[in-house]
N, C-alpha and C. Protein backbone atom coordinates (compact mmCIF):
# COMPACT_ATOMS: atom_id res chain seq x y z
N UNK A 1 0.85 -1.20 0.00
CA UNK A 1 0.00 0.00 0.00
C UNK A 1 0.88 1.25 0.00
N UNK A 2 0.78 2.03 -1.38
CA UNK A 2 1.22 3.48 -0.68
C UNK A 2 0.82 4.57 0.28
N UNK A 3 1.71 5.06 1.23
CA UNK A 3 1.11 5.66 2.05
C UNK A 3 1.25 6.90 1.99
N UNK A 4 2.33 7.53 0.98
CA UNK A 4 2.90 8.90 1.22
C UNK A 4 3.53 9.26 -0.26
N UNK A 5 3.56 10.36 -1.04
CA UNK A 5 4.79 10.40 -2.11
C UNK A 5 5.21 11.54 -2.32
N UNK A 6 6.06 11.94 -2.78
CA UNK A 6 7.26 12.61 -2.96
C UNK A 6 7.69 12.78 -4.42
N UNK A 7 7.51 13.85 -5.26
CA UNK A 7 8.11 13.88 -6.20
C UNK A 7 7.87 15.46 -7.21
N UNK A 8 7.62 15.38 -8.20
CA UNK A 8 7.56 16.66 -8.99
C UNK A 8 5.78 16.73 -9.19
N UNK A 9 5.25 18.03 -9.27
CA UNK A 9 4.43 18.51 -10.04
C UNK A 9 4.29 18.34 -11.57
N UNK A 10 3.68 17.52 -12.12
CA UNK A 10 3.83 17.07 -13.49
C UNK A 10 2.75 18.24 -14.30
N UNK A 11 1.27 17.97 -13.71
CA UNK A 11 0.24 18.45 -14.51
C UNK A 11 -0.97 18.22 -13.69
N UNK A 12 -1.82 19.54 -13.92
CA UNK A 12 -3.22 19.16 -12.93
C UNK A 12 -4.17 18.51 -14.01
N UNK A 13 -5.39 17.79 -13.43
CA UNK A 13 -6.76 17.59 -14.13
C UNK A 13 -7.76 18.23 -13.36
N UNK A 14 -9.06 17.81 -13.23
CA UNK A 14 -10.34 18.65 -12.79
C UNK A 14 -10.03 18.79 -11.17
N UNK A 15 -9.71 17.30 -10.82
CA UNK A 15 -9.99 16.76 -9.83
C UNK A 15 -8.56 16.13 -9.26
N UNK A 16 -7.91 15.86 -9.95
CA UNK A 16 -6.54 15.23 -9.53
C UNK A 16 -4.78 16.19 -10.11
N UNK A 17 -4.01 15.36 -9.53
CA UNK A 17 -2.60 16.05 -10.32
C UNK A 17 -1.87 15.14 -10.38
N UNK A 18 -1.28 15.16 -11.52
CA UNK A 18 0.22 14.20 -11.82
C UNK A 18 1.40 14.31 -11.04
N UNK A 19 1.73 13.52 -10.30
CA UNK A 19 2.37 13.64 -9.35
C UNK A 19 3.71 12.72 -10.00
N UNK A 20 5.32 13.53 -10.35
CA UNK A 20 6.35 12.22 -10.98
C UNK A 20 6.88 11.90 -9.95
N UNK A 21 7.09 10.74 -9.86
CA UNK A 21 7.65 10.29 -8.70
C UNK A 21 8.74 9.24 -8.92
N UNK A 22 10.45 9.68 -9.81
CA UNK A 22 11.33 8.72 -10.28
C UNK A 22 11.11 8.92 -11.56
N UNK A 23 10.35 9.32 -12.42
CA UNK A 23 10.09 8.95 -13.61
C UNK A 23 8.84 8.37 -13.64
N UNK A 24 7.89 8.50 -12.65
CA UNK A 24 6.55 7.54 -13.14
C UNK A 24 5.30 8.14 -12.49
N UNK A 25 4.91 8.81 -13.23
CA UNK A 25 3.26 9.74 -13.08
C UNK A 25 2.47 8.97 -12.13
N UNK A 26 1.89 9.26 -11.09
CA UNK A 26 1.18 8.73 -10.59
C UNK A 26 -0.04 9.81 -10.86
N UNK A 27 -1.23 9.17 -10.52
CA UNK A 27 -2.64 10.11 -10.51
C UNK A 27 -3.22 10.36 -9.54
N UNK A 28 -3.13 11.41 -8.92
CA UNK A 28 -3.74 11.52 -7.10
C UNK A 28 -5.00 12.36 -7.51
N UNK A 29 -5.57 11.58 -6.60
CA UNK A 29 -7.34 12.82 -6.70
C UNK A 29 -7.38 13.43 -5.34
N UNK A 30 -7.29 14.19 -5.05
CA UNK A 30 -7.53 15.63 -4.19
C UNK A 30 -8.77 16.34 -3.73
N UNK A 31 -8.94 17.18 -3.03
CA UNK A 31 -9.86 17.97 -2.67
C UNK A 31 -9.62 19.34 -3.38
N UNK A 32 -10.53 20.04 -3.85
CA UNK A 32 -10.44 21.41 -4.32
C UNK A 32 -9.10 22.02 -3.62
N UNK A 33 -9.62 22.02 -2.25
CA UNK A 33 -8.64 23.00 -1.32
C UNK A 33 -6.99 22.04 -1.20
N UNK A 34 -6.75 20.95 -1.06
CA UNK A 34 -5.49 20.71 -1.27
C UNK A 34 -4.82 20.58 -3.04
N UNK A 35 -5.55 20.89 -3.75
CA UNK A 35 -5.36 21.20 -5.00
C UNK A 35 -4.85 22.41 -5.47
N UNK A 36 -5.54 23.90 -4.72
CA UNK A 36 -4.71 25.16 -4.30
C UNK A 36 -3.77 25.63 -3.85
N UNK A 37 -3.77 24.37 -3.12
CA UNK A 37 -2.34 24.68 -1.88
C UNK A 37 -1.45 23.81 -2.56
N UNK A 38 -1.27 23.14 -3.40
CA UNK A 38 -0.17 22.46 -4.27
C UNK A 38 0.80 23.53 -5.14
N UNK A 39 2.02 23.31 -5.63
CA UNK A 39 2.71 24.17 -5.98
C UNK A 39 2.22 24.03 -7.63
N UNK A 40 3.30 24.93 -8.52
CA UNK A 40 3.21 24.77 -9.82
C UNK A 40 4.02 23.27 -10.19
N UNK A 41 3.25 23.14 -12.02
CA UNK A 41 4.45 22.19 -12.49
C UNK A 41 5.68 22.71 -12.13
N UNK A 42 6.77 21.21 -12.13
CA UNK A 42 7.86 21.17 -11.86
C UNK A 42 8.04 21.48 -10.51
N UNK A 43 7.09 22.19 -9.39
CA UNK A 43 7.77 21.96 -7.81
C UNK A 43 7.61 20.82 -7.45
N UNK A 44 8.42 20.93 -6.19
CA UNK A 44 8.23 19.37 -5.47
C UNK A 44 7.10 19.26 -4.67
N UNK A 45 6.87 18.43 -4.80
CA UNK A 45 5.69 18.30 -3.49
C UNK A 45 5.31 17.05 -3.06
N UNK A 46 4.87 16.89 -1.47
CA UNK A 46 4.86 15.88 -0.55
C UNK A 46 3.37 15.58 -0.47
N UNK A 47 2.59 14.16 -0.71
CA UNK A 47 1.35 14.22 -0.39
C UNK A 47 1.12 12.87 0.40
N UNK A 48 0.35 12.81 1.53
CA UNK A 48 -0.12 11.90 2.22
C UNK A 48 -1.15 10.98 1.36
N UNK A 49 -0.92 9.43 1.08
CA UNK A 49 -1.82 8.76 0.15
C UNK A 49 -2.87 7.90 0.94
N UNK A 50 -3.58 7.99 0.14
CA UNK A 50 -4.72 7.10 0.40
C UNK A 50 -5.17 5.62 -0.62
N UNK A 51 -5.05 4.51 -0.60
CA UNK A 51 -4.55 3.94 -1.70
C UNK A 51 -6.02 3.03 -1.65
N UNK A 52 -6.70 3.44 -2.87
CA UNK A 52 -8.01 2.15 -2.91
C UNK A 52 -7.92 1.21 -3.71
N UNK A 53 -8.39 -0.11 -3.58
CA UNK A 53 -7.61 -1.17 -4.09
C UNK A 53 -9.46 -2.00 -5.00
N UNK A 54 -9.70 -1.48 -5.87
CA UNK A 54 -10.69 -2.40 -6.63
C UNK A 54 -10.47 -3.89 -7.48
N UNK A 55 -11.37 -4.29 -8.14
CA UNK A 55 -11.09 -5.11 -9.07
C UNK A 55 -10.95 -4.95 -10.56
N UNK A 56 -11.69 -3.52 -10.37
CA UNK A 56 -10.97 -2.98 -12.10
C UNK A 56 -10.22 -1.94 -12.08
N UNK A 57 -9.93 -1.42 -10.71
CA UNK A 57 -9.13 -0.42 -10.48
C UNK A 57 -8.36 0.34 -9.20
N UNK A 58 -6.88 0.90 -9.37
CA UNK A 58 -6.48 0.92 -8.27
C UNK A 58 -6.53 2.73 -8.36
N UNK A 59 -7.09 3.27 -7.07
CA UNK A 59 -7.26 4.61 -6.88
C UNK A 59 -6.75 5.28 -5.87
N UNK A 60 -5.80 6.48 -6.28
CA UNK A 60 -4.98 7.04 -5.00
C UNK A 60 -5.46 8.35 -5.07
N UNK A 61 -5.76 8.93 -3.54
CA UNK A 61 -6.12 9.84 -3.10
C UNK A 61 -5.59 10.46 -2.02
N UNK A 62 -5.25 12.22 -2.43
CA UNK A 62 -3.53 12.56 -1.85
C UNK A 62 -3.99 13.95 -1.06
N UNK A 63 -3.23 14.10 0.06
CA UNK A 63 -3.66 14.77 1.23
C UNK A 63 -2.62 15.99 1.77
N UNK A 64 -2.78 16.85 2.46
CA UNK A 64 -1.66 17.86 2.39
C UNK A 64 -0.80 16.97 3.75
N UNK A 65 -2.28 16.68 4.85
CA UNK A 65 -1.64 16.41 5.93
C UNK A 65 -1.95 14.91 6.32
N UNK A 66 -1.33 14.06 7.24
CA UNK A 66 -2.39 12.94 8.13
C UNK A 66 -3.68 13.01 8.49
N UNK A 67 -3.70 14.76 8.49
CA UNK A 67 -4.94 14.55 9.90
C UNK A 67 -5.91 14.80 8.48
N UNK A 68 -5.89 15.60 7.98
CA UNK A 68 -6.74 15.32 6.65
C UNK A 68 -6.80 14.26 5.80
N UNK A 69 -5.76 13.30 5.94
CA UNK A 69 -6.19 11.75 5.43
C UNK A 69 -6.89 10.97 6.35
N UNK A 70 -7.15 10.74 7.69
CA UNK A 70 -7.42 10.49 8.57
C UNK A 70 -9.07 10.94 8.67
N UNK A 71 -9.27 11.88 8.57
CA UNK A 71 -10.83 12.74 8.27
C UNK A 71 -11.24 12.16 7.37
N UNK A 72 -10.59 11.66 5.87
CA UNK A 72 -11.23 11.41 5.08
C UNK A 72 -11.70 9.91 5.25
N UNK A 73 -11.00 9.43 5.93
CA UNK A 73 -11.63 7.65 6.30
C UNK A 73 -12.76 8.00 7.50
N UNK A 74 -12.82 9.00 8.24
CA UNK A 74 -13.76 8.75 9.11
C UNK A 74 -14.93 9.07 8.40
N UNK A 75 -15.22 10.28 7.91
CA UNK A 75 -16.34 10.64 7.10
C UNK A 75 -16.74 9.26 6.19
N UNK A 76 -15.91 8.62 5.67
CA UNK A 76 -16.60 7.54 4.73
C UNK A 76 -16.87 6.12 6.36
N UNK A 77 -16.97 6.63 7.16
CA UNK A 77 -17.60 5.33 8.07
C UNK A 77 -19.42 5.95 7.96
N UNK A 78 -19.53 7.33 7.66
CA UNK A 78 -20.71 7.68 7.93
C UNK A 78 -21.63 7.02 6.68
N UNK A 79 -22.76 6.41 7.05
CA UNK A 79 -23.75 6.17 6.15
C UNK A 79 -23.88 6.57 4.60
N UNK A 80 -23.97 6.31 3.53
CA UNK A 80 -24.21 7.30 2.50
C UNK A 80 -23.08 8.49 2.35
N UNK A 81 -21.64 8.34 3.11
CA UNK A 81 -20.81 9.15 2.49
C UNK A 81 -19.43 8.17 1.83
N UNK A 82 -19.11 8.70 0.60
CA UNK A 82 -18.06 7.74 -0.19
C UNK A 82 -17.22 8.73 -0.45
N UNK A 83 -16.02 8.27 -1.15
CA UNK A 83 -14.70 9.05 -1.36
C UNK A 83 -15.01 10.42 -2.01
N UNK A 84 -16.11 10.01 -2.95
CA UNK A 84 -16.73 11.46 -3.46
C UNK A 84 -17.02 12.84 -2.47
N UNK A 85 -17.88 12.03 -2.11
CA UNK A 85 -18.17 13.75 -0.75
C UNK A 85 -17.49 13.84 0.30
N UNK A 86 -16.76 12.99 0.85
CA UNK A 86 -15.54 13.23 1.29
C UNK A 86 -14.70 13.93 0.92
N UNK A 87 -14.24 13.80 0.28
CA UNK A 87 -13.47 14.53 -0.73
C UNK A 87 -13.86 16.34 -1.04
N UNK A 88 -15.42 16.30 -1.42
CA UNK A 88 -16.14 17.10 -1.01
C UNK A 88 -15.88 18.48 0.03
N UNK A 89 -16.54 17.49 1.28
CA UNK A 89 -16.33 17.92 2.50
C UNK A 89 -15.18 18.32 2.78
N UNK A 90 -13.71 17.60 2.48
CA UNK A 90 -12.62 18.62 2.70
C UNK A 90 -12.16 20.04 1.95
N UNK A 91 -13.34 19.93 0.93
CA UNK A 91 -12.95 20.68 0.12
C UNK A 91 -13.66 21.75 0.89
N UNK A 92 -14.08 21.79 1.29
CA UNK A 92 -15.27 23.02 1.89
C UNK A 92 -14.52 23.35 3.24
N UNK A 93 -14.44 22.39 4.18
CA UNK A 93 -14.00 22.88 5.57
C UNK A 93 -13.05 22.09 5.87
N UNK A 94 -11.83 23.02 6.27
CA UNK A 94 -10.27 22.02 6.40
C UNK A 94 -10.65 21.61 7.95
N UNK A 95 -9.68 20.68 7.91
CA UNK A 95 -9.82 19.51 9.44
C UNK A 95 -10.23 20.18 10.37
N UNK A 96 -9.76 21.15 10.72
CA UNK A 96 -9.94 21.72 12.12
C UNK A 96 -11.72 22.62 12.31
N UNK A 97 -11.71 23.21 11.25
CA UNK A 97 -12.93 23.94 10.88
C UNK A 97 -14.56 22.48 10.87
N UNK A 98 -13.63 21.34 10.36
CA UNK A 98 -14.97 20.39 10.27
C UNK A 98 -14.97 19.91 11.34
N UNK A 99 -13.77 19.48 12.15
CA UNK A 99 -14.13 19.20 13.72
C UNK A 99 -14.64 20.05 14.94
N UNK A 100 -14.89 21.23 14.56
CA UNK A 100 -15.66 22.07 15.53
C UNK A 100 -17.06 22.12 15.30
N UNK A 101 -17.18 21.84 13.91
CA UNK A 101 -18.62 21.89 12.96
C UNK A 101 -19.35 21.39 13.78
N UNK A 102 -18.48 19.68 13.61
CA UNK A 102 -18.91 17.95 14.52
C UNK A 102 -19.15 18.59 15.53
N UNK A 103 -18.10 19.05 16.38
CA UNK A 103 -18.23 19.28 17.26
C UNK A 103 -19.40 19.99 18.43
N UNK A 104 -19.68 20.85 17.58
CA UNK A 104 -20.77 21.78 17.49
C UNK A 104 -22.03 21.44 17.16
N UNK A 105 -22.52 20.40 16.31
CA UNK A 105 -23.85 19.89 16.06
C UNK A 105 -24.30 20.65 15.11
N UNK A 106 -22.85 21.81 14.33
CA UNK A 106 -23.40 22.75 13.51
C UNK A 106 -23.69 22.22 12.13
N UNK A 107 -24.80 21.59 11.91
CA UNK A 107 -25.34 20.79 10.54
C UNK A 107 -25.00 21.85 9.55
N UNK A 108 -25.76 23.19 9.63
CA UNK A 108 -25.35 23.96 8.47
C UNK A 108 -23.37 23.92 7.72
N UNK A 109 -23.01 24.25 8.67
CA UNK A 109 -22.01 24.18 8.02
C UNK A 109 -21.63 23.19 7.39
N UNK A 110 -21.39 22.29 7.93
CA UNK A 110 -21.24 20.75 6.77
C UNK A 110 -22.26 21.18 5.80
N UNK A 111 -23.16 21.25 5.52
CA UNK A 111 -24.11 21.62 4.60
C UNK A 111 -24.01 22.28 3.55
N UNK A 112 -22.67 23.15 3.76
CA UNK A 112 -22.52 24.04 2.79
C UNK A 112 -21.91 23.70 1.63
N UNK A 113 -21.22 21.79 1.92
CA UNK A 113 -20.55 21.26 0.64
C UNK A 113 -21.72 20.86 -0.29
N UNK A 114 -21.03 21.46 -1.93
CA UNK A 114 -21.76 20.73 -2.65
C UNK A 114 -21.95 19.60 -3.07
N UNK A 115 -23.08 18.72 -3.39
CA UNK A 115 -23.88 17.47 -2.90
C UNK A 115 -24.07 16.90 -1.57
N UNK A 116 -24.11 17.73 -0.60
CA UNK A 116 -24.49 17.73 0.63
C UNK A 116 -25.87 17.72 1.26
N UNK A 117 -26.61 17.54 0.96
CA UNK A 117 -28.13 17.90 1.72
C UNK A 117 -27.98 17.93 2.98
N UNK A 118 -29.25 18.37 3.49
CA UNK A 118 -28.87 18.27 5.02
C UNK A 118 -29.69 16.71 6.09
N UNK A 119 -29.71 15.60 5.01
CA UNK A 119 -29.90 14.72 6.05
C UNK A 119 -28.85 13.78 5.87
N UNK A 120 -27.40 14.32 4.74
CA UNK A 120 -26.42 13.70 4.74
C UNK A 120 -26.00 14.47 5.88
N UNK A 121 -25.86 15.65 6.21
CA UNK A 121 -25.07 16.83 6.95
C UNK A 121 -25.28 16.72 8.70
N UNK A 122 -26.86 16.00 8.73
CA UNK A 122 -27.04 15.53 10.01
C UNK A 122 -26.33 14.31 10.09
N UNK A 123 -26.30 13.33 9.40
CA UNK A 123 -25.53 12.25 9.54
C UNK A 123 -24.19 12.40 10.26
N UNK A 124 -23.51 13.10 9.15
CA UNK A 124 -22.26 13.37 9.76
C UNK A 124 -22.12 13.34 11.18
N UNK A 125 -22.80 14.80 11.52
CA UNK A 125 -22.74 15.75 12.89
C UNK A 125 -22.65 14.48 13.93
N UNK A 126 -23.94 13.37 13.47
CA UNK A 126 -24.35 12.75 14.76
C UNK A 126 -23.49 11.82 14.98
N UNK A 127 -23.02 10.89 13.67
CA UNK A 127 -22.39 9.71 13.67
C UNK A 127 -20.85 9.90 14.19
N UNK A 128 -20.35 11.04 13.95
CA UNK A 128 -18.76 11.22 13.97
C UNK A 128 -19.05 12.26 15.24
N UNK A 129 -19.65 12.74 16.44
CA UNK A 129 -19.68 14.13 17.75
C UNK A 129 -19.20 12.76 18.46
N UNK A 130 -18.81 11.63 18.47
CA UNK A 130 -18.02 11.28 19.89
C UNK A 130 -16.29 10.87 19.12
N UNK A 131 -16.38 11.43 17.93
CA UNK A 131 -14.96 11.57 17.60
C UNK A 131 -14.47 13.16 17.25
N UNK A 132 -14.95 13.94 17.39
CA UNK A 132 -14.84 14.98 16.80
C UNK A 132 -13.93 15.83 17.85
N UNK A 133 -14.39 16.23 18.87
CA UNK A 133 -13.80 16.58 20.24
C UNK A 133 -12.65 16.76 20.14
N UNK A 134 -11.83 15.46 19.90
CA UNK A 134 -10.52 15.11 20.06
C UNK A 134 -9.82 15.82 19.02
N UNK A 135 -10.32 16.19 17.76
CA UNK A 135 -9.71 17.45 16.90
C UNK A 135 -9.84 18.44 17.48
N UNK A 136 -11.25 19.55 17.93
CA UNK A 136 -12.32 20.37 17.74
C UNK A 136 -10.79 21.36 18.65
N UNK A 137 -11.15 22.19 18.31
CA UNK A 137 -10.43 23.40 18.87
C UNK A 137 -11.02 24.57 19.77
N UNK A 138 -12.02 23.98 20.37
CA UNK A 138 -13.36 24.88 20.74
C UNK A 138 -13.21 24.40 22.49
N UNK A 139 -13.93 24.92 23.24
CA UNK A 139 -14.36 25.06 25.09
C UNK A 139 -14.98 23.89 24.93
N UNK A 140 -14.42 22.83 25.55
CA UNK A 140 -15.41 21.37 25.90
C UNK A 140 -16.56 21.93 26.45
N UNK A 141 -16.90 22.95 27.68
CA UNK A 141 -18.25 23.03 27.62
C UNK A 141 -18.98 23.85 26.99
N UNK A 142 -18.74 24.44 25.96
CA UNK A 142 -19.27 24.76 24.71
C UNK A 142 -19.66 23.59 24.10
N UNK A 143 -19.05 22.84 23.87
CA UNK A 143 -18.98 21.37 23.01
C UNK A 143 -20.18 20.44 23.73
N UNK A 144 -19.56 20.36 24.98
CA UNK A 144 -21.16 19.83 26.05
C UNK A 144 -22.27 20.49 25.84
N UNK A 145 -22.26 21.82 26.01
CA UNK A 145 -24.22 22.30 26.02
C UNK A 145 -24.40 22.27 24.39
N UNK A 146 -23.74 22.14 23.37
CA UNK A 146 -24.10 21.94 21.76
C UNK A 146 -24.80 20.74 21.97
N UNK A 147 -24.16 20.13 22.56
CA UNK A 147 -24.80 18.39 22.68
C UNK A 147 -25.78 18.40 23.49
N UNK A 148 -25.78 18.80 24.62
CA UNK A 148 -27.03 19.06 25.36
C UNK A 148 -28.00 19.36 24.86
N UNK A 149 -28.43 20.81 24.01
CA UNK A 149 -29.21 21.75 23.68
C UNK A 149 -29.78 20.61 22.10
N UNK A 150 -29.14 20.16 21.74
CA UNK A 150 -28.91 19.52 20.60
C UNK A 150 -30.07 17.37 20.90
N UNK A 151 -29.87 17.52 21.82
CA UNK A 151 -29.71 16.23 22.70
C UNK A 151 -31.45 16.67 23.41
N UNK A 152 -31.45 18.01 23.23
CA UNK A 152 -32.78 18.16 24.67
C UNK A 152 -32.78 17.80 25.88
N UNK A 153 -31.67 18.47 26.17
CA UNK A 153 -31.11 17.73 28.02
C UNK A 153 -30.41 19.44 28.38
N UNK A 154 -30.85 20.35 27.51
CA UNK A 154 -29.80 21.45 28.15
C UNK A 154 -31.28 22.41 28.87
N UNK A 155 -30.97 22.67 30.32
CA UNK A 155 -31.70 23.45 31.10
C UNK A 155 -32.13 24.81 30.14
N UNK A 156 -34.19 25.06 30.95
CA UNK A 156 -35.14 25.54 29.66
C UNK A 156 -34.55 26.64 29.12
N UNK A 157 -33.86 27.59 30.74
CA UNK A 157 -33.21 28.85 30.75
C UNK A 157 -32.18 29.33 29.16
N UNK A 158 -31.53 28.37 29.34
CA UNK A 158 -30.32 27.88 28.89
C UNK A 158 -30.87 27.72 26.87
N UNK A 159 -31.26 26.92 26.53
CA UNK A 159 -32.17 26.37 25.82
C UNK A 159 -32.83 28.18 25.09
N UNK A 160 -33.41 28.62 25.65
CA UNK A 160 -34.47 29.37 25.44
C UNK A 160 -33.57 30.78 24.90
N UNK A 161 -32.46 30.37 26.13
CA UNK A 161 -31.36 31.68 25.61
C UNK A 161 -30.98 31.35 23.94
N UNK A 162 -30.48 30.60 23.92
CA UNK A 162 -29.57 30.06 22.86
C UNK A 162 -30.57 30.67 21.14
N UNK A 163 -31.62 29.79 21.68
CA UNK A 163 -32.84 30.22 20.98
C UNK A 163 -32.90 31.73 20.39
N UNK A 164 -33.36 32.74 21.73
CA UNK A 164 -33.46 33.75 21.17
C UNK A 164 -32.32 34.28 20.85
N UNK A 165 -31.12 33.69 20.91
CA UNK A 165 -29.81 34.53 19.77
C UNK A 165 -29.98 34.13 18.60
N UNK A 166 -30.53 33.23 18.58
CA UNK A 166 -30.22 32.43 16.87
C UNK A 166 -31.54 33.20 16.44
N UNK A 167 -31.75 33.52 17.18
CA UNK A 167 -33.49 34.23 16.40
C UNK A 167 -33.47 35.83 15.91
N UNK A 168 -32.54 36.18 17.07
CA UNK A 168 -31.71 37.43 16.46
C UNK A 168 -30.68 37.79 15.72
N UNK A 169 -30.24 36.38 14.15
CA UNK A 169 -29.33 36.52 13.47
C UNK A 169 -28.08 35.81 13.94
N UNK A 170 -27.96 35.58 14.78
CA UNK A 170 -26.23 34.62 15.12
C UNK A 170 -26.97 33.16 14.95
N UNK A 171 -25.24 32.58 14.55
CA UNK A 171 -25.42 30.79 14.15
C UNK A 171 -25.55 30.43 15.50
N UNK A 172 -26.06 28.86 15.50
CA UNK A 172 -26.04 27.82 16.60
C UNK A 172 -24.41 28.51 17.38
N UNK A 173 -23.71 28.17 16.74
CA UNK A 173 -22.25 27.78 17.60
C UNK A 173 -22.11 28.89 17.77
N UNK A 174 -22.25 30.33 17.84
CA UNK A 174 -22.11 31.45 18.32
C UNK A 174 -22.85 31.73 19.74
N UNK A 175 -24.29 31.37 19.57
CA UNK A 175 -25.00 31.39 20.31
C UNK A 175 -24.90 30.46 21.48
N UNK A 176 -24.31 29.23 20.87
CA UNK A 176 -24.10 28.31 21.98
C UNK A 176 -22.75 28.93 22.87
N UNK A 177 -21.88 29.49 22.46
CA UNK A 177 -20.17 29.92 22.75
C UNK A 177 -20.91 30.78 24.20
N UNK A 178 -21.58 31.78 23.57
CA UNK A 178 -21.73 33.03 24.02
C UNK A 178 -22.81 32.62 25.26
N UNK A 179 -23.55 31.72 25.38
CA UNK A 179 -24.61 31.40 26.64
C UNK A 179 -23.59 30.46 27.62
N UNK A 180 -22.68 29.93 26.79
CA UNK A 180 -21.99 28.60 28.08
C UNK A 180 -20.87 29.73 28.83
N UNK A 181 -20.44 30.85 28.22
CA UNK A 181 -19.42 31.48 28.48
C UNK A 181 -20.81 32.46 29.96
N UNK A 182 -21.43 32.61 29.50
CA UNK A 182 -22.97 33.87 30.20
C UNK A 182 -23.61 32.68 31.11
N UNK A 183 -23.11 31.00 31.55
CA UNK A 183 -23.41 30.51 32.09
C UNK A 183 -22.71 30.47 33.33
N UNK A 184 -21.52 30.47 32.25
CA UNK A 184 -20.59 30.37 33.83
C UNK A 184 -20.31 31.20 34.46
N UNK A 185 -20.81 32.63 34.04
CA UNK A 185 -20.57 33.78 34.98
C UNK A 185 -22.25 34.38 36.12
N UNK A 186 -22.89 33.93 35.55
CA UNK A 186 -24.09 33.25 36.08
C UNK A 186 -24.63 32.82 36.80
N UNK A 187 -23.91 31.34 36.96
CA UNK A 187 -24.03 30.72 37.83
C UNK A 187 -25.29 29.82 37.64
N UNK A 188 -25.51 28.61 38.18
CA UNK A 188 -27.05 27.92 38.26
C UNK A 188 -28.01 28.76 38.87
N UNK A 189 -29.16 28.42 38.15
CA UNK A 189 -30.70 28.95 38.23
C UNK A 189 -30.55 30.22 37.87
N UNK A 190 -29.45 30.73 36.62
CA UNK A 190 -30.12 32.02 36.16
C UNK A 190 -31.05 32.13 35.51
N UNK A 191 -31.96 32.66 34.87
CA UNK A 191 -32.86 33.23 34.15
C UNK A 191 -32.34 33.44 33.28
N UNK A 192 -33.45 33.13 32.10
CA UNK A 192 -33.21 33.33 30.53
C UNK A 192 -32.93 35.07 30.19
N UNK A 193 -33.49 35.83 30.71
CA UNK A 193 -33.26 37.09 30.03
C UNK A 193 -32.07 37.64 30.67
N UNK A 194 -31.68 36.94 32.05
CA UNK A 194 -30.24 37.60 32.45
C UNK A 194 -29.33 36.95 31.56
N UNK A 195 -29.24 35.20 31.11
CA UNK A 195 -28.32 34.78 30.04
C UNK A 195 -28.47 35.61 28.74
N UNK A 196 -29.24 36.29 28.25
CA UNK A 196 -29.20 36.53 27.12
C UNK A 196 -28.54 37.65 27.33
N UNK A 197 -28.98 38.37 28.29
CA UNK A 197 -27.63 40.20 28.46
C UNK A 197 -26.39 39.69 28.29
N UNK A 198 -26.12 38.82 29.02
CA UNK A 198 -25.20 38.40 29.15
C UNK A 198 -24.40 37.66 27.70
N UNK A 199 -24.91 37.00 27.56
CA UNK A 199 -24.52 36.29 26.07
C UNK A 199 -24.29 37.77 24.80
N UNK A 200 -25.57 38.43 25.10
CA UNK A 200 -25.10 39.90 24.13
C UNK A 200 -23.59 40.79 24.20
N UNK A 201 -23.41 40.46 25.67
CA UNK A 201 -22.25 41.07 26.04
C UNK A 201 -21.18 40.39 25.25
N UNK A 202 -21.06 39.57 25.62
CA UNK A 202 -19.89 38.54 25.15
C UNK A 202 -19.78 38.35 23.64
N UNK A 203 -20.90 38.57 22.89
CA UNK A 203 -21.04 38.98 21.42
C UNK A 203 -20.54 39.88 21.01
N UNK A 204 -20.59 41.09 22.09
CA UNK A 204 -20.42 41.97 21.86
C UNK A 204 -18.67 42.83 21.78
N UNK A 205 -18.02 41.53 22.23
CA UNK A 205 -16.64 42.05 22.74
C UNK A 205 -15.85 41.77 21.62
């Protein structure tokens, strides 16, 4: 199995680039966004492989980093997602950006890849939020009341806040940031309209 290669910039296609490696073209298929970030013909360049092994065909698929080859096998554990929208999906939101997404329960954003609908986009969120974390770059209890609020286990106060931010124009994960941050200054048994001053504040900074 190849796992990694090393060699010249030969030539791009729609979707892939010729990668020489010794004298011998290989064909890597890519994501939009690691397709940008590749140099011109003739630079060198390093790509993390992904090697699929058919019966009428062998298919390599090339990565800037691990952790973005790594993303791309988890997304294909989800239901109804294949190398295609995978592929996709990185193209839209790099690793770190899709593990806060997960993280977050923020469906829209996954959503925003094209051929995405959003009951592929829920899939994702739900199937991959007890792996996501461990990327996500975000306040674990941010990450907890997404799941909570998300889950219908997050107190009404709480809940109701979140609500009326998203109702006043901010996303889920803003709204969620800004009430867990207006929670903990708070304290238990605040009231919804003191979380929401509060959450405005913190929007506001």
């Amino acid at each position: 199995m190849i796992g990694k290669l090393k060699g010249l910039i030969d030539s791009y296609g729609e979707d892939f680039v010729i990668l020489d490696v010794g004298g011998v073209g290989y064909q890597v298929h890519c994501s939009s966004r690691t397709l940008q970030h590749l140099p011109s013909p003739g630079e060198a360049a390093v790509l993390s492989i992904e090697t699929y092994v058919r019966e009428d065909q062998i298919k390599l698929f090339g990565f800037r980093t691990d952790q973005e080859r790594e993303w791309f096998r988890l997304l294909q554990t989800v239901q109804g997602v294949g190398a295609k929208v995978a592929l996709a999906v990185l193209g839209t939101l790099q690793p770190s950006d899709l593990a806060n997404a997960i993280a977050l329960r923020d469906k829209a954003a996954v959503s925003r890849t094209p051929g995405v609908g959003p009951k592929v986009a829920e899939r994702i969120v739900t199937e991959l939020k007890d792996k996501a974390p461990a990327f996500a770059n975000v306040d674990p209890a941010v990450v907890h009341l997404a799941g909570a609020v998300d889950d219908h286990r997050a107190p009404r106060p709480v809940a109701d806040a979140i609500s009326a931010l998203v109702n006043l124009g901010y996303g889920q994960p803003q709204a969620a940031a800004a009430i867990a941050s207006a929670s903990r200054s708070a304290g238990e048994g605040a009231e919804t309209a003191q979380l929401i001053r509060l959450g405005l504040k913190e929007l506001a900074k």
